[in-house]
Protein backbone atom coordinates (compact mmCIF):
# COMPACT_ATOMS: atom_id res chain seq x y z
CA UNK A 1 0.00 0.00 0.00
CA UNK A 2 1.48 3.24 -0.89
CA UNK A 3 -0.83 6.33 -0.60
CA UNK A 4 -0.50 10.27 -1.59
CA UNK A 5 0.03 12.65 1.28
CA UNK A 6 1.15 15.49 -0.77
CA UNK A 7 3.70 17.37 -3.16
CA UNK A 8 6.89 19.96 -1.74
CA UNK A 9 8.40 22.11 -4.71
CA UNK A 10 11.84 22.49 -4.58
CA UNK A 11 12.51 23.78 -7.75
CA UNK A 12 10.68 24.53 -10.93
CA UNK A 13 10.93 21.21 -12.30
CA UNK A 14 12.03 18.82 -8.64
CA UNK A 15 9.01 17.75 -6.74
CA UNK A 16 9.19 16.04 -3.25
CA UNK A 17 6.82 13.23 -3.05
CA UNK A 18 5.50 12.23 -0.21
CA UNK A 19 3.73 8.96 0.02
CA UNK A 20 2.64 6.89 3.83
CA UNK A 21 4.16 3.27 3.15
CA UNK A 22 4.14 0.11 4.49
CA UNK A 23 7.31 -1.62 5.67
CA UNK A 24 9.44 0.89 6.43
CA UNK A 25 13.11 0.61 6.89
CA UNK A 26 13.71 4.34 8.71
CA UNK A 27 17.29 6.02 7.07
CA UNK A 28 17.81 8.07 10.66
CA UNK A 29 17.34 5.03 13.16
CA UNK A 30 17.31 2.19 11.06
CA UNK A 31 14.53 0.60 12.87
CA UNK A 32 11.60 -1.31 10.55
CA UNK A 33 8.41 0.13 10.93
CA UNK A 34 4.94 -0.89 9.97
CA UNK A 35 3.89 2.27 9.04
CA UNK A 36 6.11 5.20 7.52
CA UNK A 37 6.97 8.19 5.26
CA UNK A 38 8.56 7.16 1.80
CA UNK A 39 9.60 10.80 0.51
CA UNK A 40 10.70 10.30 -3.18
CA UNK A 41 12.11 13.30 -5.10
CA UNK A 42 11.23 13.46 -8.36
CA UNK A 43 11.89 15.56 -12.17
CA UNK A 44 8.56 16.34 -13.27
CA UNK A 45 8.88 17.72 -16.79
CA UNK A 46 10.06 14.12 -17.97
CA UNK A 47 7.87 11.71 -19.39
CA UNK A 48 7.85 8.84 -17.75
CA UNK A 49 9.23 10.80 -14.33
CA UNK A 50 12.69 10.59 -13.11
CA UNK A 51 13.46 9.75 -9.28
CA UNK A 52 16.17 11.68 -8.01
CA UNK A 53 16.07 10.21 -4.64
CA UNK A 54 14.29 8.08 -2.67
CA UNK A 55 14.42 8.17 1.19
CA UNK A 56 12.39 6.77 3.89
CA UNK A 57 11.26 7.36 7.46
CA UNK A 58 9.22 6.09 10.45
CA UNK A 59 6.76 8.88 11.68
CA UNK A 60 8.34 10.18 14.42
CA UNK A 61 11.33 11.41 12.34
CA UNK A 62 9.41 12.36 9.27
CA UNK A 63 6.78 14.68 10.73
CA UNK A 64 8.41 18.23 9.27
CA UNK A 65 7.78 16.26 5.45
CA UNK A 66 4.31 15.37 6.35
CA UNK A 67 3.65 18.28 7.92
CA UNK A 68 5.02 20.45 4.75
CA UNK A 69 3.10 18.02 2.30
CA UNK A 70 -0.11 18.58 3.62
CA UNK A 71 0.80 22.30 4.05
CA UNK A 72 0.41 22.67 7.37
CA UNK A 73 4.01 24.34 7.85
């Protein structure tokens, strides 16, 4: 299960995507989670899209990218 939470601009044409994953291996404290943050940077103007980066995170470290996805900060 992967699911939307939102979209950061970085740049004109890098997006931050943030999507709430299952089976998360957290890059800070390397714990597996059930639930987490899978933040994947991405080049939008390209057809078909071209990930940049791909990071991910258990909630407790990712809440500033959920919290800027769903534009609360």
């Amino acid at each position: 299960m992967r699911q939307l939470i939102g979209k950061i601009a970085l740049k004109r044409r890098i997006v931050e995507e943030v999507y709430l994953s299952e089976q998360v291996r957290c890059r800070e404290c390397q714990k597996t989670v059930p639930i987490g943050v899978e933040v994947v940077t991405v080049e939008k103007d390209i057809r078909p899209k071209k990930v940049l980066k791909r990071a991910f995170y258990c909630r407790s470290h990712a809440g500033d990218y959920e919290a800027r996805a769903r534009g609360e900060g």
